[in-house]
PDB file of N, CA and C in Angstrom:
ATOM      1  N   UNK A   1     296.770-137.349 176.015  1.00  0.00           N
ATOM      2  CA  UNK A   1     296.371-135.993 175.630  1.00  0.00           C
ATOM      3  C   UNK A   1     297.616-135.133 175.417  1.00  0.00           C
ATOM      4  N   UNK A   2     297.721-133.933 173.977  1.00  0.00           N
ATOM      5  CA  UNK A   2     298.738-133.322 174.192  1.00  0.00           C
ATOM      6  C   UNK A   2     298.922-132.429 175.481  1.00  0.00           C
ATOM      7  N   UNK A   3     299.700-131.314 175.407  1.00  0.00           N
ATOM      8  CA  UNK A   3     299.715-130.166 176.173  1.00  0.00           C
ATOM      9  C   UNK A   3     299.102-129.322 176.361  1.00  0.00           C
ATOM     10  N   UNK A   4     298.008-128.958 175.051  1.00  0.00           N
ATOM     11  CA  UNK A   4     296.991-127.731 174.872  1.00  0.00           C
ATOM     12  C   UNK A   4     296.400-128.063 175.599  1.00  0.00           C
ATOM     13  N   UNK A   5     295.548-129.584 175.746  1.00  0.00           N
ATOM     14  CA  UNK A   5     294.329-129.841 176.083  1.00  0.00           C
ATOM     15  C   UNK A   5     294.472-129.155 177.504  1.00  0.00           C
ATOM     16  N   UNK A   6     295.058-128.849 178.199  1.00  0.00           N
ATOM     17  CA  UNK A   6     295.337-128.803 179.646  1.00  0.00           C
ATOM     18  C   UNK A   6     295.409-126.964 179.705  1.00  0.00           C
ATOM     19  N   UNK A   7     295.630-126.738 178.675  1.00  0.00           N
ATOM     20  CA  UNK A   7     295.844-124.899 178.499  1.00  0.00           C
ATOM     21  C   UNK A   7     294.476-124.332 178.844  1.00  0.00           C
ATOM     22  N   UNK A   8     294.567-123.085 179.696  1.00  0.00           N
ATOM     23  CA  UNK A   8     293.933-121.970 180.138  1.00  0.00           C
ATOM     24  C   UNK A   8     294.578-120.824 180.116  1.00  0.00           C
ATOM     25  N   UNK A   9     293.395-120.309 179.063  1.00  0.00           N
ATOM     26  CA  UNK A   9     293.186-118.837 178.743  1.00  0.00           C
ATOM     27  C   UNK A   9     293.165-117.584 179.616  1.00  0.00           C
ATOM     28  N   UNK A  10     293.409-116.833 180.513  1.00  0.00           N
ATOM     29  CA  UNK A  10     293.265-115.764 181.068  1.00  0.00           C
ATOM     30  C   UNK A  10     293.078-114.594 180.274  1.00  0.00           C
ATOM     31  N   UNK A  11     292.076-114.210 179.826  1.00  0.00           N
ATOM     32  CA  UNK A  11     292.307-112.868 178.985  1.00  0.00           C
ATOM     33  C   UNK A  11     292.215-111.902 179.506  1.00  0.00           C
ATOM     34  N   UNK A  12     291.879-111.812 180.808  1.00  0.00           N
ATOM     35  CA  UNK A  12     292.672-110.598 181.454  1.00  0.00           C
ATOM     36  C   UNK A  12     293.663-110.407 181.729  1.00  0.00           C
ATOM     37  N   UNK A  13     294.509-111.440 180.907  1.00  0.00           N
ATOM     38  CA  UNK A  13     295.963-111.121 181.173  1.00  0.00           C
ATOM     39  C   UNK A  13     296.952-110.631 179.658  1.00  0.00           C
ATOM     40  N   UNK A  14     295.828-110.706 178.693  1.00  0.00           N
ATOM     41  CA  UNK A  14     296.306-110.598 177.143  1.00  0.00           C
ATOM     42  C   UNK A  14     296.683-109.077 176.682  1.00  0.00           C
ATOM     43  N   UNK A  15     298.117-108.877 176.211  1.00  0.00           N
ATOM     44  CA  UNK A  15     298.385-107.763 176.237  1.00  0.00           C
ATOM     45  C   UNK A  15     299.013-107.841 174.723  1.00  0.00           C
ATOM     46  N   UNK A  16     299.156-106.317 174.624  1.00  0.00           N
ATOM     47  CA  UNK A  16     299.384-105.963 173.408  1.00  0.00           C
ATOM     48  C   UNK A  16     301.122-106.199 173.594  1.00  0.00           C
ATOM     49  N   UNK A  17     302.014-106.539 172.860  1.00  0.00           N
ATOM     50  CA  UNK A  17     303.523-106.914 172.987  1.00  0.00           C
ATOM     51  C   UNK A  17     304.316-106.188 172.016  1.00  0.00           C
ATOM     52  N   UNK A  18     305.301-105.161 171.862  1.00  0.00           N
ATOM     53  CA  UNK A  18     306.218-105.135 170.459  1.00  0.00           C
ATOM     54  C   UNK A  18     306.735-106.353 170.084  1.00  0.00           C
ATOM     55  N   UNK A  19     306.842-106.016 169.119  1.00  0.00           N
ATOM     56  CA  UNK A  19     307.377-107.708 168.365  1.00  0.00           C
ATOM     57  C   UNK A  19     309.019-107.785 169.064  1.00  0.00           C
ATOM     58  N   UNK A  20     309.803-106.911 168.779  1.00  0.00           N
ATOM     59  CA  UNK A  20     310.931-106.830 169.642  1.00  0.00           C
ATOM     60  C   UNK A  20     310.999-107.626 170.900  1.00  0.00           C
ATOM     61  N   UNK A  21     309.903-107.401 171.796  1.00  0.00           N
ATOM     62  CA  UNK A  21     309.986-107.674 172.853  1.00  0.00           C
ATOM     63  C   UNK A  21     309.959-109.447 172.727  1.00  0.00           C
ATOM     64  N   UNK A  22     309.132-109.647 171.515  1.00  0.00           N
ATOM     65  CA  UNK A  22     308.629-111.475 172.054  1.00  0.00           C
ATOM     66  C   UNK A  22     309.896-111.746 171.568  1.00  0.00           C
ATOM     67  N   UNK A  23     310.324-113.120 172.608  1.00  0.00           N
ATOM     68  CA  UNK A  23     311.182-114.200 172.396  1.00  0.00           C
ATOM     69  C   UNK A  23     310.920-114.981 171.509  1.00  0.00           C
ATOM     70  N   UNK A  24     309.414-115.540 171.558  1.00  0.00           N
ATOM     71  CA  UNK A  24     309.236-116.814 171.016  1.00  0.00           C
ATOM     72  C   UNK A  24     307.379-116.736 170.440  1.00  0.00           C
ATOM     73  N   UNK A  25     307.447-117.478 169.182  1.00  0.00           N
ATOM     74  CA  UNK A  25     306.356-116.705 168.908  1.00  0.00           C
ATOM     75  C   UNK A  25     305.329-118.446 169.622  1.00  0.00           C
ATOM     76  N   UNK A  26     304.046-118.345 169.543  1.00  0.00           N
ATOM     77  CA  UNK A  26     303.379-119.611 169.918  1.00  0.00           C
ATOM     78  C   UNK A  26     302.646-119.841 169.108  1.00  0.00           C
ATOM     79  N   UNK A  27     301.718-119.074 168.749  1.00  0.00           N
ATOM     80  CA  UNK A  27     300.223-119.478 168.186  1.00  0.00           C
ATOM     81  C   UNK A  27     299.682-118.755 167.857  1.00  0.00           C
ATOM     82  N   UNK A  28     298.497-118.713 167.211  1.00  0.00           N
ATOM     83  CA  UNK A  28     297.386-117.869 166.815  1.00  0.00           C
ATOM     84  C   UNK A  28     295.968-118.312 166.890  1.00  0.00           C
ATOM     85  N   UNK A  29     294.937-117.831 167.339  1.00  0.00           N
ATOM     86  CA  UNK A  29     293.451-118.527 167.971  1.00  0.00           C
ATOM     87  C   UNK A  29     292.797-117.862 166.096  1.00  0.00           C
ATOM     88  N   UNK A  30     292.133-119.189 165.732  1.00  0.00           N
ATOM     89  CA  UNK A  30     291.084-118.342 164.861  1.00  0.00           C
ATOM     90  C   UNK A  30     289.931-118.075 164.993  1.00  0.00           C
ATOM     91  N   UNK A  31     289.310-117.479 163.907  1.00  0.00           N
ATOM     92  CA  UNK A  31     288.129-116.670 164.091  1.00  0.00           C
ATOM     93  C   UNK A  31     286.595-117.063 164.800  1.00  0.00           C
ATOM     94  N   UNK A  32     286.695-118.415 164.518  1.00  0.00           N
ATOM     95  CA  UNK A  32     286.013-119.396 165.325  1.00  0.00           C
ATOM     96  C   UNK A  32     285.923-119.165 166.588  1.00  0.00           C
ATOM     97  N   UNK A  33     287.109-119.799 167.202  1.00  0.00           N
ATOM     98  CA  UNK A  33     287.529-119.813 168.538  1.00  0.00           C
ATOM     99  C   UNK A  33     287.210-118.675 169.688  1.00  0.00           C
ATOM    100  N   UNK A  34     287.079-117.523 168.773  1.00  0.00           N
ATOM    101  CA  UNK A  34     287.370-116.025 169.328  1.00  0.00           C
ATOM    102  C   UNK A  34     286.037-115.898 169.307  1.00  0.00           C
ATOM    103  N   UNK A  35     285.397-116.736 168.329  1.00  0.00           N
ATOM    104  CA  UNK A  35     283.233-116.001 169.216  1.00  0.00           C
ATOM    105  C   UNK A  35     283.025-116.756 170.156  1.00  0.00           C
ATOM    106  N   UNK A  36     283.681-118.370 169.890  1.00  0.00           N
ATOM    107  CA  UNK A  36     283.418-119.087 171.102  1.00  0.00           C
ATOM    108  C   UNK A  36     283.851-118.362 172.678  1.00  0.00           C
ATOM    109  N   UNK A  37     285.094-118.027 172.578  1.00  0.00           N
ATOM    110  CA  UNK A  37     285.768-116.889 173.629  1.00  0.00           C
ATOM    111  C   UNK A  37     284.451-116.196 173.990  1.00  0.00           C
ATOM    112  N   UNK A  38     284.089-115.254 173.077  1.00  0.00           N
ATOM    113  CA  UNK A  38     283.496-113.977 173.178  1.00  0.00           C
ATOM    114  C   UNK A  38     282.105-114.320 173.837  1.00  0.00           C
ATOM    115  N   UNK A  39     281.308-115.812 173.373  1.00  0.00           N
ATOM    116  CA  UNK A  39     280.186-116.280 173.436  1.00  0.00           C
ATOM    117  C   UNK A  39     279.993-115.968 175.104  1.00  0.00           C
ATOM    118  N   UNK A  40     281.134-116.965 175.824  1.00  0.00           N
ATOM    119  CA  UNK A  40     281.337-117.036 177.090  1.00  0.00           C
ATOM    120  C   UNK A  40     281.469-116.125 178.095  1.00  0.00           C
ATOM    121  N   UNK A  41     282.179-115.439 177.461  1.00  0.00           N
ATOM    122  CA  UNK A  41     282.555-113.816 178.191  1.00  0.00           C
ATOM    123  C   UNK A  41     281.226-113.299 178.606  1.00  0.00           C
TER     124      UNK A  41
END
C-alpha cells in the first residue's frame, strides 16, 4: 500500500494559510471527495 492509504483527515484542523507561509505545496481533494467528506460529517 502507498502512504495515502494510511492518511487521516482532521478537518478540524484545516486552516486557511498565506501562500507565503506554505513551504511545500501537497495536494488538492476533488469535488467528489469533498461530498463524500461532507456526506460523513
Amino acid at each position: 500500500m502507498d502512504r495515502l492509504s494510511y492518511s487521516l483527515i482532521l478537518l478540524e484542523q484545516i486552516r486557511t494559510l498565506d501562500k507565503q507561509r506554505l513551504q511545500e505545496y501537497i495536494g488538492t481533494f476533488d469535488r467528489r471527495f469533498m461530498v463524500s467528506v461532507d456526506t460523513l460529517s
